[in-house]
Protein backbone atom coordinates (compact mmCIF):
# COMPACT_ATOMS: atom_id res chain seq x y z
CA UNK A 1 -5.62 4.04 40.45
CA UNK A 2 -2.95 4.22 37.27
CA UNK A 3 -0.04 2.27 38.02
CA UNK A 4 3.61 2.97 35.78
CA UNK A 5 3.29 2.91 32.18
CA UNK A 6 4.19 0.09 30.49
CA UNK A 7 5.81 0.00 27.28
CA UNK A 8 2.16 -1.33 25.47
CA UNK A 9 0.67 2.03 27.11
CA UNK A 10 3.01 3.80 24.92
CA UNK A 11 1.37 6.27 22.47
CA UNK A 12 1.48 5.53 18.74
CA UNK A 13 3.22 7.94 16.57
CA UNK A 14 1.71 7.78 12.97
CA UNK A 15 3.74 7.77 9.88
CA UNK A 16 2.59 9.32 6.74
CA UNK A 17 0.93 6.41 5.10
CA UNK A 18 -1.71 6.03 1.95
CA UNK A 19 -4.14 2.83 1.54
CA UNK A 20 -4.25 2.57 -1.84
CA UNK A 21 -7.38 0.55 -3.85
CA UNK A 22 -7.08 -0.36 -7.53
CA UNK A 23 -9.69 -1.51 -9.11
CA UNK A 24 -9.18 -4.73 -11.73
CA UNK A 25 -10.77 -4.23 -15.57
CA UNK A 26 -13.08 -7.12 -15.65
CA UNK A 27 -11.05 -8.40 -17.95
CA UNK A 28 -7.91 -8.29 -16.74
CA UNK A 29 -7.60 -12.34 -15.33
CA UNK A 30 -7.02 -13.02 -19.14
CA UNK A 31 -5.00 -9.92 -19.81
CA UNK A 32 -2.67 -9.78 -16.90
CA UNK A 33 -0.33 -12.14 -17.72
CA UNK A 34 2.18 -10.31 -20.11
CA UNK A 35 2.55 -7.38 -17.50
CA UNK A 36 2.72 -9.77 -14.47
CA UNK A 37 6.27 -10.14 -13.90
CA UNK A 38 6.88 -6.25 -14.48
CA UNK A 39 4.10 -5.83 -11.99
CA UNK A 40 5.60 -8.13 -9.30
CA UNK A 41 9.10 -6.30 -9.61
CA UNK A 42 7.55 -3.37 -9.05
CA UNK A 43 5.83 -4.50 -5.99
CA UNK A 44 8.57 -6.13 -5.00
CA UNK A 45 10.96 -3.04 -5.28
CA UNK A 46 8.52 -1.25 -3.32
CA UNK A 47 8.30 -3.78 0.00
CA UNK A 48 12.54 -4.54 -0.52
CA UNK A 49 12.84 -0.65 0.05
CA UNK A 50 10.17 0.18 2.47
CA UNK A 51 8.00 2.45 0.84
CA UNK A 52 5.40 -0.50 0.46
CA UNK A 53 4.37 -1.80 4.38
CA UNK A 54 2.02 -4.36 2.59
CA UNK A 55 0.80 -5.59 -0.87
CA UNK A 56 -1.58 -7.98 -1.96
CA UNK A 57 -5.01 -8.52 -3.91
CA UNK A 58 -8.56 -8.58 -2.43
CA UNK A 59 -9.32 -12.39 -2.33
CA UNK A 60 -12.19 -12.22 -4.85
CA UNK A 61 -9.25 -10.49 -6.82
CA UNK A 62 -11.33 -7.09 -7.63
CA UNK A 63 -8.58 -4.96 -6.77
CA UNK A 64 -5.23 -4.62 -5.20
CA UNK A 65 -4.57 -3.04 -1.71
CA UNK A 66 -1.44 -1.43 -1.13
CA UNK A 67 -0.01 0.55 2.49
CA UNK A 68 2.60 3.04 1.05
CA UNK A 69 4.94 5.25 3.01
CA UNK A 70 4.67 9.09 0.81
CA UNK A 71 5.27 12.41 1.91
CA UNK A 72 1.30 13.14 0.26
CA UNK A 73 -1.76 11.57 -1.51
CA UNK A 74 0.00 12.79 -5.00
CA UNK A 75 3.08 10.81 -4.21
CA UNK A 76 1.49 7.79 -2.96
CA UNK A 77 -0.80 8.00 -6.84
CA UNK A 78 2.46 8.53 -8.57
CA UNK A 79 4.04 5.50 -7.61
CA UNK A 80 1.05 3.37 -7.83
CA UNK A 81 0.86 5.02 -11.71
CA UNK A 82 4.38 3.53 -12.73
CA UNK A 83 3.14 0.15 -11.95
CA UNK A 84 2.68 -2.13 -15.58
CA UNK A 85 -0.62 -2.67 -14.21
CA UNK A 86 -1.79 0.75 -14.33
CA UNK A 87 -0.09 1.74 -17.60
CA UNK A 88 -1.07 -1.37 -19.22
CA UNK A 89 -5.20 -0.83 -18.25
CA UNK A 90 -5.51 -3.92 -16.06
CA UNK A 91 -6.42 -1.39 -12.93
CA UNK A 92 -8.94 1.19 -14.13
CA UNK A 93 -9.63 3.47 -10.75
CA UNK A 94 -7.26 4.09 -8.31
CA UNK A 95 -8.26 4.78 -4.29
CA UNK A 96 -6.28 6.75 -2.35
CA UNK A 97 -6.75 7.17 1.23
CA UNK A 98 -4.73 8.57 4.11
CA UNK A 99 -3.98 5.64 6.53
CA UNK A 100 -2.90 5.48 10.39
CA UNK A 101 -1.03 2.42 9.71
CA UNK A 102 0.60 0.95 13.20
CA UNK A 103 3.89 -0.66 12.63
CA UNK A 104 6.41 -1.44 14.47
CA UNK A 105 7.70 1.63 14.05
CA UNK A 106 5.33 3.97 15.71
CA UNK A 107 5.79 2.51 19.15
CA UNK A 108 7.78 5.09 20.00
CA UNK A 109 7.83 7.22 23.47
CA UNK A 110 7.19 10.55 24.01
């Protein structure tokens, strides 16, 4: 017997997000430094706007995961590309997946 929905029963409405992996040179502990703060305002311009839902580094620091709001997988690459880290070597290979991320914002009703 189904009862009233419920706001939680609410379906999820996707936005058009990317999970994006990039790889770390195995060197780039000793080379990062130089390009770090570049890299961080980057990041940070990303998450202040809201193109970037979430940024951070694999723990074992072999890569860097990003969630990235883009209208397409070419979009999502581009702005990955004009990070320092990228341009300056420091990630080599660059993931990019679509995502169904769940935010806040997809708990909408239909």
């Amino acid at each position: 017997m189904s009862g009233p929905a419920r706001d939680g029963d609410a379906p999820l409405r996707f936005e058009s997000t990317y999970l994006v992996t990039a790889a770390f040179a195995a060197d780039a502990a000793v080379r990062r430094e130089p390009h770090r703060a570049a890299h961080l305002a980057h990041v940070r311009a990303l998450l202040a706007d809201g193109t970037a839902l979430v940024a951070g580094a694999r723990a074992d620091l072999t890569a860097s995961v990003l969630v990235l709001r883009a209208a397409d997988p070419a979009a999502a690459r581009a702005l990955v590309e004009q990070d320092p880290y990228w341009r300056h070597g420091l990630w080599t290979t660059l993931d990019v997946a679509d995502y169904l991320a769940a935010t806040s914002h997809s708990l909408r009703r239909t």
